[in-house]
C-alpha atoms as a PDB file:
ATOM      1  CA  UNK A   1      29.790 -15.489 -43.494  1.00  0.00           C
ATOM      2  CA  UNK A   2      29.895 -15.335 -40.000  1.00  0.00           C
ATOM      3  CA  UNK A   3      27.132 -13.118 -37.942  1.00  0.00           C
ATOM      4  CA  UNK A   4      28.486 -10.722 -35.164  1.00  0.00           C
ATOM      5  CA  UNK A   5      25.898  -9.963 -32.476  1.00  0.00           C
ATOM      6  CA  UNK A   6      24.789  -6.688 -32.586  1.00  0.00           C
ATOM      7  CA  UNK A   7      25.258  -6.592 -28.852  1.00  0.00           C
ATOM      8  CA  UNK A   8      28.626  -6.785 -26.150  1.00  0.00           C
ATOM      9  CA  UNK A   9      27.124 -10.137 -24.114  1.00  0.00           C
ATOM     10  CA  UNK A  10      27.248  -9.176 -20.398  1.00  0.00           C
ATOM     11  CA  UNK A  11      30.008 -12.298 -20.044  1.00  0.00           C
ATOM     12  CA  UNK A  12      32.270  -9.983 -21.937  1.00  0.00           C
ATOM     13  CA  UNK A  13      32.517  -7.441 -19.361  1.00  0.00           C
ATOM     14  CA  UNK A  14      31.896  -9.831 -16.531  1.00  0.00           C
ATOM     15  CA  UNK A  15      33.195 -13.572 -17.196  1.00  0.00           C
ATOM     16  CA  UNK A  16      30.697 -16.179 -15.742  1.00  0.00           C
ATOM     17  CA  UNK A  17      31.135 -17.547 -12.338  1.00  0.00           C
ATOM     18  CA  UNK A  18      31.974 -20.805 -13.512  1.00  0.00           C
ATOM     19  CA  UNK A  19      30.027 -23.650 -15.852  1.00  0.00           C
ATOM     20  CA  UNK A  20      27.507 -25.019 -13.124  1.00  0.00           C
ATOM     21  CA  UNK A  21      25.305 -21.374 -13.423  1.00  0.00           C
ATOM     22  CA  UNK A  22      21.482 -22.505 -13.719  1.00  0.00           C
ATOM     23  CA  UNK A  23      19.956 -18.753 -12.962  1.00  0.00           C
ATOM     24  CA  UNK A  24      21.761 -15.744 -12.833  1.00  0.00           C
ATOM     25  CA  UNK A  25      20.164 -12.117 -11.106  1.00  0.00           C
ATOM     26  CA  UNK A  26      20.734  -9.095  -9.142  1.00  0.00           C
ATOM     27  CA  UNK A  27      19.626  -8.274  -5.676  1.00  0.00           C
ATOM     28  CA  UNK A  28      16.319  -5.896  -5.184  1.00  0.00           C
ATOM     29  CA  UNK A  29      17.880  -3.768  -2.521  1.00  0.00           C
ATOM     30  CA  UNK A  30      20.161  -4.362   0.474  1.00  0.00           C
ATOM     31  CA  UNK A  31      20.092  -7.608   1.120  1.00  0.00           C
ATOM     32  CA  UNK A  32      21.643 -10.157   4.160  1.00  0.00           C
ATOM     33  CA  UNK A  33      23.656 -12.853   3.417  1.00  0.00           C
ATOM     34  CA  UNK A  34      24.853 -16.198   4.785  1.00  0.00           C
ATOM     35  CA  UNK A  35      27.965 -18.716   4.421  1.00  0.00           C
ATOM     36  CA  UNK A  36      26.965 -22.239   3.655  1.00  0.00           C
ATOM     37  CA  UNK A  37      26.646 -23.303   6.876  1.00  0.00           C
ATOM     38  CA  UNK A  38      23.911 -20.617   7.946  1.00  0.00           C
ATOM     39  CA  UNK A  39      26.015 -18.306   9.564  1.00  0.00           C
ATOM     40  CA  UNK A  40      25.050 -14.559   8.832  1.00  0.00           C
ATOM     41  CA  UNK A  41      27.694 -12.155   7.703  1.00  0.00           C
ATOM     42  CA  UNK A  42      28.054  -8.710   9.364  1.00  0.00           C
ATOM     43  CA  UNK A  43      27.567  -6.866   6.154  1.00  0.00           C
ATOM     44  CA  UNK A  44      24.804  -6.865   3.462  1.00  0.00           C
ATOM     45  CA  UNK A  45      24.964  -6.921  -0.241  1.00  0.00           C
ATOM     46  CA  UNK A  46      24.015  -4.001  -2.057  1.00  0.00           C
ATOM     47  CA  UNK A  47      21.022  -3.531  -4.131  1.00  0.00           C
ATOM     48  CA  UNK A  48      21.770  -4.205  -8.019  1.00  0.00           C
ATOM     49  CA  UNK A  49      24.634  -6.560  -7.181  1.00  0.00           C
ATOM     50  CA  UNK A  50      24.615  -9.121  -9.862  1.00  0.00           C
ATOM     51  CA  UNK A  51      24.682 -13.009  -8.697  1.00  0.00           C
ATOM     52  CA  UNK A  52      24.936 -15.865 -10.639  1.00  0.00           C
ATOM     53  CA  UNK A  53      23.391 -18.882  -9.094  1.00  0.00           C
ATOM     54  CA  UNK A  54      24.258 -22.476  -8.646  1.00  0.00           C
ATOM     55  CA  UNK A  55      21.484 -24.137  -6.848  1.00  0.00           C
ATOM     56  CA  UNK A  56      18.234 -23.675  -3.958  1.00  0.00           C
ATOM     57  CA  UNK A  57      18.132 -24.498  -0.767  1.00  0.00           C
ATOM     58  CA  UNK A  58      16.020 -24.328   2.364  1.00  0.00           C
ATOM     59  CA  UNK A  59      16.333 -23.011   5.634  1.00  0.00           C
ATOM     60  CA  UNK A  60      14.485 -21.472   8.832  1.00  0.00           C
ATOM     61  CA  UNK A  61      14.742 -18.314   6.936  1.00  0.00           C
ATOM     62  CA  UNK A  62      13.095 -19.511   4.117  1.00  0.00           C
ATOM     63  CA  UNK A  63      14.099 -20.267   0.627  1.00  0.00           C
ATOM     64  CA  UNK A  64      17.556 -19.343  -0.140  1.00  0.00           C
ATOM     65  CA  UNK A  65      19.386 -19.505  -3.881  1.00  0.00           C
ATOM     66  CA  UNK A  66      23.067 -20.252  -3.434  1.00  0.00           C
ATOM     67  CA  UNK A  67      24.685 -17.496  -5.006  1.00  0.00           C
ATOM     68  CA  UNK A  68      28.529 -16.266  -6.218  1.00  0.00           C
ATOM     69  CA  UNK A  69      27.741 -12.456  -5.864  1.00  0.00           C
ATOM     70  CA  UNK A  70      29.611  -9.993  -8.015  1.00  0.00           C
ATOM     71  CA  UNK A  71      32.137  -7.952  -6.697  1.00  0.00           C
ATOM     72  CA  UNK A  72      34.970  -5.165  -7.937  1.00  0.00           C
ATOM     73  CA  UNK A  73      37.770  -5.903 -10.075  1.00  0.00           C
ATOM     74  CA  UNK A  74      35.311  -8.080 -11.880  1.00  0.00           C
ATOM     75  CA  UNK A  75      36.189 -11.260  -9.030  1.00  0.00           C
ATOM     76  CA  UNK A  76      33.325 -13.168  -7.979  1.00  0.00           C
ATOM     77  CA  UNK A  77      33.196 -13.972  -3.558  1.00  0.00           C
ATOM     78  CA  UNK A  78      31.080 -16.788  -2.618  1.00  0.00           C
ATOM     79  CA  UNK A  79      29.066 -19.272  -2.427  1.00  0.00           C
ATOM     80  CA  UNK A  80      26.753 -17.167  -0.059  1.00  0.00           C
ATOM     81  CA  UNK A  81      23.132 -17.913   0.905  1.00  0.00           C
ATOM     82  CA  UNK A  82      20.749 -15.284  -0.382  1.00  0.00           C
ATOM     83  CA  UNK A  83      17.041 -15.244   0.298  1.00  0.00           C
ATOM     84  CA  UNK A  84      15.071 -15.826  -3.075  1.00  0.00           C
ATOM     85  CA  UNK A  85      12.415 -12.710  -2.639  1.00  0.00           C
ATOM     86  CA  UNK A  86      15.219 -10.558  -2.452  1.00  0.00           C
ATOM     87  CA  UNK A  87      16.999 -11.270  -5.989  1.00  0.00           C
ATOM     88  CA  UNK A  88      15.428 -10.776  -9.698  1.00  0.00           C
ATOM     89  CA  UNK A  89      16.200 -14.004 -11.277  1.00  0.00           C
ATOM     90  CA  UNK A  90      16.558 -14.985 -15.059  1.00  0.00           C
ATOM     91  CA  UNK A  91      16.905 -18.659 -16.286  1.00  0.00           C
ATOM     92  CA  UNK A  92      20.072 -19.655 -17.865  1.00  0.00           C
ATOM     93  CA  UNK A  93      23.702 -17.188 -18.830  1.00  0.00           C
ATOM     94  CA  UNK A  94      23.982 -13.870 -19.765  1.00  0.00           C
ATOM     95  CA  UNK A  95      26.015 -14.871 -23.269  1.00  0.00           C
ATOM     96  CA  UNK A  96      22.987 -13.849 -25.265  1.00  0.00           C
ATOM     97  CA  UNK A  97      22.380 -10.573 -22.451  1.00  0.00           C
ATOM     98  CA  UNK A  98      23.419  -7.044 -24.064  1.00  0.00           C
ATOM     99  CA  UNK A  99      25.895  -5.424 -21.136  1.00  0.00           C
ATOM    100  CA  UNK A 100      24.582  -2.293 -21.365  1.00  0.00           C
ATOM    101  CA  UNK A 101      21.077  -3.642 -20.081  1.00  0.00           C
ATOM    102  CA  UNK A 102      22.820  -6.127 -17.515  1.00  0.00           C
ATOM    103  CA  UNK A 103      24.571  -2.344 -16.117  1.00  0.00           C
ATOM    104  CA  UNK A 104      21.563  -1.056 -16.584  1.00  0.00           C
ATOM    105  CA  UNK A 105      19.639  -3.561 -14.506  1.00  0.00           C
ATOM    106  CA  UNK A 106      21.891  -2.917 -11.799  1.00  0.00           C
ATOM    107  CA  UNK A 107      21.734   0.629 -11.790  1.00  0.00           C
ATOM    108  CA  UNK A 108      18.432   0.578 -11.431  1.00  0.00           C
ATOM    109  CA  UNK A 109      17.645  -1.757  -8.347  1.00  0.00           C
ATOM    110  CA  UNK A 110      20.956   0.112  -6.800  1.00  0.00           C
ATOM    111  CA  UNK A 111      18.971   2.516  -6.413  1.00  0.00           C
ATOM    112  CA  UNK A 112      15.625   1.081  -5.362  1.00  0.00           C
ATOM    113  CA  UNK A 113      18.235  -0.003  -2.440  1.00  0.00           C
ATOM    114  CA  UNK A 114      19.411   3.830  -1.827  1.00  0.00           C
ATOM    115  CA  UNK A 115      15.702   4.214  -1.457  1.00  0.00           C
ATOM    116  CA  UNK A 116      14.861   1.390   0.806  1.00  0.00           C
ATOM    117  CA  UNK A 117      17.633   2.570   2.839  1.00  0.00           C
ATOM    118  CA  UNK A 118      16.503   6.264   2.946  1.00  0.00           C
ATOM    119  CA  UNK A 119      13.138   5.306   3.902  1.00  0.00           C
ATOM    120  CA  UNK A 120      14.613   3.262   6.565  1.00  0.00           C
ATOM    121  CA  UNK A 121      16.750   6.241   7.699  1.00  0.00           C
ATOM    122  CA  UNK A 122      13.351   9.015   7.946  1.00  0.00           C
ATOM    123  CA  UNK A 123      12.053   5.883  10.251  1.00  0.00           C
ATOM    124  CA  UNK A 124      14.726   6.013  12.336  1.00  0.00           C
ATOM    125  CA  UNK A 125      14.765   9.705  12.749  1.00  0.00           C
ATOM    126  CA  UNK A 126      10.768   9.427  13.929  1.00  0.00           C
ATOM    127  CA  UNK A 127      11.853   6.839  16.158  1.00  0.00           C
ATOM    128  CA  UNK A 128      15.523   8.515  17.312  1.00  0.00           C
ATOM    129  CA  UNK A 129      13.006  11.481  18.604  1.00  0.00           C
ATOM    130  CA  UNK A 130      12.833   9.192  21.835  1.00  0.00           C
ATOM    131  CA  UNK A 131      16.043   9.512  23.763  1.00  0.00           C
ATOM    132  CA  UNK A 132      15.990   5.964  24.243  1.00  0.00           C
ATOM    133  CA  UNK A 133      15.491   4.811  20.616  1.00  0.00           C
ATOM    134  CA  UNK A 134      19.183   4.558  19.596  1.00  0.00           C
ATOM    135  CA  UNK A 135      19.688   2.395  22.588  1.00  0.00           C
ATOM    136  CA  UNK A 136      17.186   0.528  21.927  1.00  0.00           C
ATOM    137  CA  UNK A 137      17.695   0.168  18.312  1.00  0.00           C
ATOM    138  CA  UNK A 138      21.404  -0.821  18.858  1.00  0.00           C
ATOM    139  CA  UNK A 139      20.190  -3.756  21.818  1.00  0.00           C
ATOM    140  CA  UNK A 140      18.016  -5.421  19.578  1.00  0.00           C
ATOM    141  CA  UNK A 141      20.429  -5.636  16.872  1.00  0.00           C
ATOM    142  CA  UNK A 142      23.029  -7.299  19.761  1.00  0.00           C
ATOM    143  CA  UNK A 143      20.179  -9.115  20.922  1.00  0.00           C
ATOM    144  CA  UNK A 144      19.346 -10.692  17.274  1.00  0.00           C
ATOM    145  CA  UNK A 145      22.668 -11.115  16.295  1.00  0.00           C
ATOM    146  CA  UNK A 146      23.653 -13.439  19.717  1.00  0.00           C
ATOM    147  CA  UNK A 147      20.596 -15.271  19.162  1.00  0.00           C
ATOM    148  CA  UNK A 148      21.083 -16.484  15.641  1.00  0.00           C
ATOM    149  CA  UNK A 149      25.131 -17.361  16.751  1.00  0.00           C
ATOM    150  CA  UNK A 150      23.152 -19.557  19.752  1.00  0.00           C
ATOM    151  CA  UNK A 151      21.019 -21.389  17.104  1.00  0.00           C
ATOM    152  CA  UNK A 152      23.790 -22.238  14.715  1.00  0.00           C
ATOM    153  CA  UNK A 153      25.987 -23.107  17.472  1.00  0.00           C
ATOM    154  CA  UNK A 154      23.448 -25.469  19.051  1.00  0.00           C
ATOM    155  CA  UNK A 155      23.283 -27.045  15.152  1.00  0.00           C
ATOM    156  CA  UNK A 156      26.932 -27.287  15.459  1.00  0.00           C
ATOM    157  CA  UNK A 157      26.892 -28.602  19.085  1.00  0.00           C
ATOM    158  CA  UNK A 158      23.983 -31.418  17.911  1.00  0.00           C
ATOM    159  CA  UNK A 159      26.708 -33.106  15.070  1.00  0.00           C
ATOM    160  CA  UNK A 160      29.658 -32.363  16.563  1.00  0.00           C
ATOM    161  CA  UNK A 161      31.776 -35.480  18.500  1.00  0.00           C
ATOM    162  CA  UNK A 162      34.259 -35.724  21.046  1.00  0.00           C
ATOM    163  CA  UNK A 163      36.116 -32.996  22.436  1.00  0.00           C
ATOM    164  CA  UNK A 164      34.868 -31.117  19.655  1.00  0.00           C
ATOM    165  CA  UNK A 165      31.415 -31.577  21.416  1.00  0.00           C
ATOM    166  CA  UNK A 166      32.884 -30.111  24.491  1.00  0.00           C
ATOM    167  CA  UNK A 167      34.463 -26.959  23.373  1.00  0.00           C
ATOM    168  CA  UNK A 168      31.220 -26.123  21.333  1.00  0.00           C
ATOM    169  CA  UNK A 169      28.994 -27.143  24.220  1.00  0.00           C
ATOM    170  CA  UNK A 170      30.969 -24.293  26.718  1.00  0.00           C
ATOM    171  CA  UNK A 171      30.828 -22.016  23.956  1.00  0.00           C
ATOM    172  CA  UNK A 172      26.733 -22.702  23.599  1.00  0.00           C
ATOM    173  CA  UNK A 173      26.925 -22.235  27.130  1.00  0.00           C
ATOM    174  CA  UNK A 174      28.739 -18.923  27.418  1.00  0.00           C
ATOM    175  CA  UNK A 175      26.308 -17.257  24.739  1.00  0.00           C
ATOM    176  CA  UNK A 176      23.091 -18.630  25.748  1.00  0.00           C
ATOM    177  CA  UNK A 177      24.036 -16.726  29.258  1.00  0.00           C
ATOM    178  CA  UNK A 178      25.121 -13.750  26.643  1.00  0.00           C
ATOM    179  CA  UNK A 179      21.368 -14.373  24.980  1.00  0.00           C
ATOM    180  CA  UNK A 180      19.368 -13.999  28.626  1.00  0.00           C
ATOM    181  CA  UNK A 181      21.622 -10.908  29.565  1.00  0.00           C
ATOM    182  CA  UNK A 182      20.645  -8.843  26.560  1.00  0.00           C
ATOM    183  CA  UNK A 183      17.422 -10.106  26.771  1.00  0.00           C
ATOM    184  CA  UNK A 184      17.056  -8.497  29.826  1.00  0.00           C
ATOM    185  CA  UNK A 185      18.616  -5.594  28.677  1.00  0.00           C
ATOM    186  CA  UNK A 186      16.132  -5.240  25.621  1.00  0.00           C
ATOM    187  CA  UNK A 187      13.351  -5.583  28.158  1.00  0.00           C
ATOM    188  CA  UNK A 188      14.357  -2.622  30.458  1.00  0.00           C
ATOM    189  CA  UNK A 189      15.109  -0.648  27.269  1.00  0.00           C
ATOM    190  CA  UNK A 190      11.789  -1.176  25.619  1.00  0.00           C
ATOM    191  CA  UNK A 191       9.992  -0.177  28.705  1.00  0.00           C
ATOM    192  CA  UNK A 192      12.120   2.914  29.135  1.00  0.00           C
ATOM    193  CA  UNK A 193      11.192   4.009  25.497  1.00  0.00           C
ATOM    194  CA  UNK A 194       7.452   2.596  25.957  1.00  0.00           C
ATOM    195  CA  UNK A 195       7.315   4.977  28.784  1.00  0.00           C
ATOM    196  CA  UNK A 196       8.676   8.650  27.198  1.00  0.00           C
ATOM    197  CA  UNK A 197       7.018   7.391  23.952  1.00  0.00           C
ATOM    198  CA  UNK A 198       3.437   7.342  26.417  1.00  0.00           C
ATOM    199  CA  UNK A 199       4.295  11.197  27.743  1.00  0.00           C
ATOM    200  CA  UNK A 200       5.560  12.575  25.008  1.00  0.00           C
ATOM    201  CA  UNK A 201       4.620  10.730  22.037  1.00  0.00           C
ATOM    202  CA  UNK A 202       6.390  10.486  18.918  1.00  0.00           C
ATOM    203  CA  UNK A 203       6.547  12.468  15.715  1.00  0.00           C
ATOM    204  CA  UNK A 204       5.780  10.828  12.300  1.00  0.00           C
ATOM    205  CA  UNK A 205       8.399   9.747  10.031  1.00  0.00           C
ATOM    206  CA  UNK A 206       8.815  12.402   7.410  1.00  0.00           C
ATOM    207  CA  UNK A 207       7.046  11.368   4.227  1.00  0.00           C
ATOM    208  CA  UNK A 208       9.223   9.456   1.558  1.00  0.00           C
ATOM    209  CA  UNK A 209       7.002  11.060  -1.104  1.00  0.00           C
ATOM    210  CA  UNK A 210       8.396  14.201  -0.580  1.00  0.00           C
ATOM    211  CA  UNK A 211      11.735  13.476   0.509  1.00  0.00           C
ATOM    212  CA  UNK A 212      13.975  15.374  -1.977  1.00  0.00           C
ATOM    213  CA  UNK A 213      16.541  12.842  -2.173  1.00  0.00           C
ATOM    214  CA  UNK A 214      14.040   9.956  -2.643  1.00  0.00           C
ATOM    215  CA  UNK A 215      12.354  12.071  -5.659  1.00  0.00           C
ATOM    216  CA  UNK A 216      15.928  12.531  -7.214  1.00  0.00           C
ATOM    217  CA  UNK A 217      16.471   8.704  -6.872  1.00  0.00           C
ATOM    218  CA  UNK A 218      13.004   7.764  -8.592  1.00  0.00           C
ATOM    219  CA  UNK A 219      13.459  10.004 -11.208  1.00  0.00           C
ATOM    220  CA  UNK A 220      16.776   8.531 -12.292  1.00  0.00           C
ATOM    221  CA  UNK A 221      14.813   5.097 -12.216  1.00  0.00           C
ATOM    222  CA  UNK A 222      12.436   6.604 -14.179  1.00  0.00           C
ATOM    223  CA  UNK A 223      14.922   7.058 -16.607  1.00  0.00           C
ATOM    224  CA  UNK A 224      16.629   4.142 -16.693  1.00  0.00           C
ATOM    225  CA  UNK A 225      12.913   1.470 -16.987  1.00  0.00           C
ATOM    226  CA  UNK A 226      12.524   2.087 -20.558  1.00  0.00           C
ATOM    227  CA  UNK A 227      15.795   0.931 -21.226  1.00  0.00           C
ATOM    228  CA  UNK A 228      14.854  -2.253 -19.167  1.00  0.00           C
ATOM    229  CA  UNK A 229      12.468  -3.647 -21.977  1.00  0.00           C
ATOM    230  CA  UNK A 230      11.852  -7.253 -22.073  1.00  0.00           C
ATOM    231  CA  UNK A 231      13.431  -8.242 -18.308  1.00  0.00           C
ATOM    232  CA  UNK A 232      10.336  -8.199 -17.079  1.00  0.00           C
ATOM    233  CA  UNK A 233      11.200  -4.973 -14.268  1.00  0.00           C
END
């Protein structure tokens, strides 16, 4: 007689990435991601997106797990870099994983990442008080962004030979001048908003705990944790 599981394995509903999985997981909340070669993608992966993972490595951002990351039409994209702290990893498959608790699972730190991001978004409306705080905001994101390109591009520059050497060395060039411009830019910015934030002050963010959307969100992961038994959440 054979035994049937009393369960739909997670692998049913979403095939594994492919036979060299050693963890698999989901993402905590919004998280940034990376190719292989360190370069930052412009998006980030939502919280409760489930990742199957082929191996660890490190990097000036820390310890990353390199990850195929779930996406629709039941595809996998990847391999992408994703910092460790930001994923809930399990040892092994999900074969012996009921699907049900794997959607679950998701569900549930999809919205921990609705959360992050409202909490985020009642910051920004403190700091958006300040006529300069968009601005400001939107400079240090340029500025960021322009600096990590100049690091991996000086990586690139460092083992690259030839007349490969040359056209990344004039491209390091052209964005390390990009890199001192916005610097300066942040600079003026930041003492524009120090200065209305010193006569006018700013208002504090509006508390998350009662934020009616936030307490709709936690109650629906309220929900949900019971069903969570035995992952450890």
């Amino acid at each position: 007689m054979v035994n049937t599981p009393d369960f739909t394995p997670s692998t049913q509903e979403m095939p594994t990435s492919g036979p060299d999985v050693t963890h698999w997981g989901v993402t905590l909340a919004n998280t940034p991601f990376f190719d292989r070669d360190g370069a930052r993608r412009d998006n980030e992966v939502p919280g409760g997106t489930l990742v199957e993972i082929t191996g660890v490595t490190s990097s000036s951002k820390g310890e990353m797990a390199i990850c195929r990351v779930a996406g629709p039409q039941k595809k996998w994209a990847g391999p992408y870099l994703l910092a460790m702290v930001g994923l809930m990893r399990f040892e092994g498959t999900r074969e012996r994983i009921d699907a049900g608790q794997v959607r679950d699972l998701c569900r549930y730190f999809a919205l921990n990442g609705k959360i992050e991001a409202r909490k985020l978004e009642l910051q920004r409306a403190a700091v958006d008080a300040n006529p300069h705080g968009a601005e400001l905001r939107k400079a240090q994101a340029e500025y960021q962004s322009a600096a990590e390109k100049s690091e991996e591009l000086k990586n690139r520059f460092e083992q690259a030979q030839g007349a490969d050497r040359t056209r990344v060395g004039e491209e390091l060039r052209k964005l390390q001048n990009d890199v001192i411009r916005l610097q300066e830019r942040l600079a003026y910015l930041n003492r524009q908003y120090k200065e209305w934030k010193a006569a006018h002050g700013t208002p504090a963010a509006a508390d998350p705990a009662r934020d009616p959307v936030i307490k709709t969100l936690e109650a629906e992961m309220a929900r949900i944790l019971p069903r969570l038994e035995g992952l450890g959440v």
